[in-house]
Protein backbone atom coordinates (compact mmCIF):
# COMPACT_ATOMS: atom_id res chain seq x y z
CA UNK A 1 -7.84 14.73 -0.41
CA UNK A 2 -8.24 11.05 0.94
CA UNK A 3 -10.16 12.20 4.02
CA UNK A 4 -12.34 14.55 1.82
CA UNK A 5 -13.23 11.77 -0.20
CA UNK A 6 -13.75 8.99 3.16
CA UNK A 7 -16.59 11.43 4.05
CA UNK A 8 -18.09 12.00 1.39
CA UNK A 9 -18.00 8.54 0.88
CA UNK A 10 -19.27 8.09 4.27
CA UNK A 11 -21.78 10.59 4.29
CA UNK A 12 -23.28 9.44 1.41
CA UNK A 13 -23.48 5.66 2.42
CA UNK A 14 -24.79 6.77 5.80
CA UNK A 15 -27.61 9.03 3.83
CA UNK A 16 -28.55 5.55 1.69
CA UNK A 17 -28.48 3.14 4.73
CA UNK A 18 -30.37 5.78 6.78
CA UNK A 19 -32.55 7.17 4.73
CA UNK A 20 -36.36 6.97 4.98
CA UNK A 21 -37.60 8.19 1.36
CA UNK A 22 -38.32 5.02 -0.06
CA UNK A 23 -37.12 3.21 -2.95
CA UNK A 24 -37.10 5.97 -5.91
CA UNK A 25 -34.81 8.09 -3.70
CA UNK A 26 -32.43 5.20 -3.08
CA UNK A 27 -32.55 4.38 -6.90
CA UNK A 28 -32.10 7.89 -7.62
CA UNK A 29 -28.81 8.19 -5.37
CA UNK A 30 -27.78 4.45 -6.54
CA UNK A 31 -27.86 5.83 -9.96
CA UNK A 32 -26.20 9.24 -9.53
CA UNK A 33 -23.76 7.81 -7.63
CA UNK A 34 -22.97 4.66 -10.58
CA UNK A 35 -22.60 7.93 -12.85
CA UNK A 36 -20.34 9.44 -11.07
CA UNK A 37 -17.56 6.40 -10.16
CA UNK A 38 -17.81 5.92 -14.45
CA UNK A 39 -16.91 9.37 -15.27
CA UNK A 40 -13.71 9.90 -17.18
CA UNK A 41 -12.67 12.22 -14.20
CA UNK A 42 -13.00 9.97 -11.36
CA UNK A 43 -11.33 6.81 -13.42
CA UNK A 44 -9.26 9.28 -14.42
CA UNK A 45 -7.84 9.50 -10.79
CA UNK A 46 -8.81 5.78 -9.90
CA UNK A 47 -6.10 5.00 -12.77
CA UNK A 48 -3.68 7.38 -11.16
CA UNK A 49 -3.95 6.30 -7.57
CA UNK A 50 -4.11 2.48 -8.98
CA UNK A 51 -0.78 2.77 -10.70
CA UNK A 52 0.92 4.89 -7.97
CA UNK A 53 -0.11 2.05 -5.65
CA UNK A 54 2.05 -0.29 -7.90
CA UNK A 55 4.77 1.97 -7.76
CA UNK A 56 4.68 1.80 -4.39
CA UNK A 57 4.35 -1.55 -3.55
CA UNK A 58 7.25 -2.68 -6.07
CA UNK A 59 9.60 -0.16 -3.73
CA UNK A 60 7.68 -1.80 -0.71
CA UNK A 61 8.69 -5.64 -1.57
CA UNK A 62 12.31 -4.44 -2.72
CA UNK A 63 12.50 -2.15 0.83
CA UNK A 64 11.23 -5.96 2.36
CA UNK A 65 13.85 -8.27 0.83
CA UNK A 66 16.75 -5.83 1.36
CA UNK A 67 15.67 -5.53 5.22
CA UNK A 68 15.50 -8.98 5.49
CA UNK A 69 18.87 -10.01 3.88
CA UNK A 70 20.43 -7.28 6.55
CA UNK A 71 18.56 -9.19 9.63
CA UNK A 72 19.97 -12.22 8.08
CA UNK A 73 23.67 -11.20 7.21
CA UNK A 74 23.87 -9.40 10.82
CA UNK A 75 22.40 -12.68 12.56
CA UNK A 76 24.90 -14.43 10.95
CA UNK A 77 27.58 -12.53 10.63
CA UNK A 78 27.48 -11.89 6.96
CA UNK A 79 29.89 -15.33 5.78
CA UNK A 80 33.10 -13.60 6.59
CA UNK A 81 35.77 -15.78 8.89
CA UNK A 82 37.45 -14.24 11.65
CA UNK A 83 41.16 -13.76 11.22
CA UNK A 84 43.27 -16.61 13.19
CA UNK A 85 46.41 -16.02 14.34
CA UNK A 86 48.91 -18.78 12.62
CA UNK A 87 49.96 -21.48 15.66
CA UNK A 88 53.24 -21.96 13.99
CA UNK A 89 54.42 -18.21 13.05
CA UNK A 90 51.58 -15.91 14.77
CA UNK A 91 50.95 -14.61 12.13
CA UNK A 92 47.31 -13.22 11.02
CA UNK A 93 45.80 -15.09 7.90
């Protein structure tokens, strides 16, 4: 669906920037085109994609953070002391 809608996209900008018709077939493409991005339909979808972005990018930072704290705790070896052996009774403590 994304690459479907990259060239059409494209296509359509390249037809704009390329064409030679003149100025009432740019306006006429400028103006179909502005109808088109305000339909209900295509916000419709822009809504969609714009909140599954946010989704995403929440899971992204939290995905961040807990990949960092593990670089962190494995540099530096998470707090925990090694057990010493007790000079006096060799015992572990």
């Amino acid at each position: 669906m994304r690459g479907k809608l990259i060239f059409v996209a494209g296509g359509a900008l390249g037809f704009v920037l390329g064409a030679r018709a003149g100025r009432d077939r740019y306006d006429q493409i400028s103006t179909t085109s502005s109808k088109l991005w305000h339909s209900r339909a295509v916000q419709r979808q822009v809504g969609k994609a714009e909140d599954f972005a946010g989704a995403k990018t929440a899971d992204l930072v939290d995905a961040g953070v807990n990949g960092a704290k593990f670089v962190i705790v494995r540099a530096f070896g998470g707090g925990k002391k090694k057990k010493q052996k007790s000079a006096t009774t060799g015992k572990t403590r």
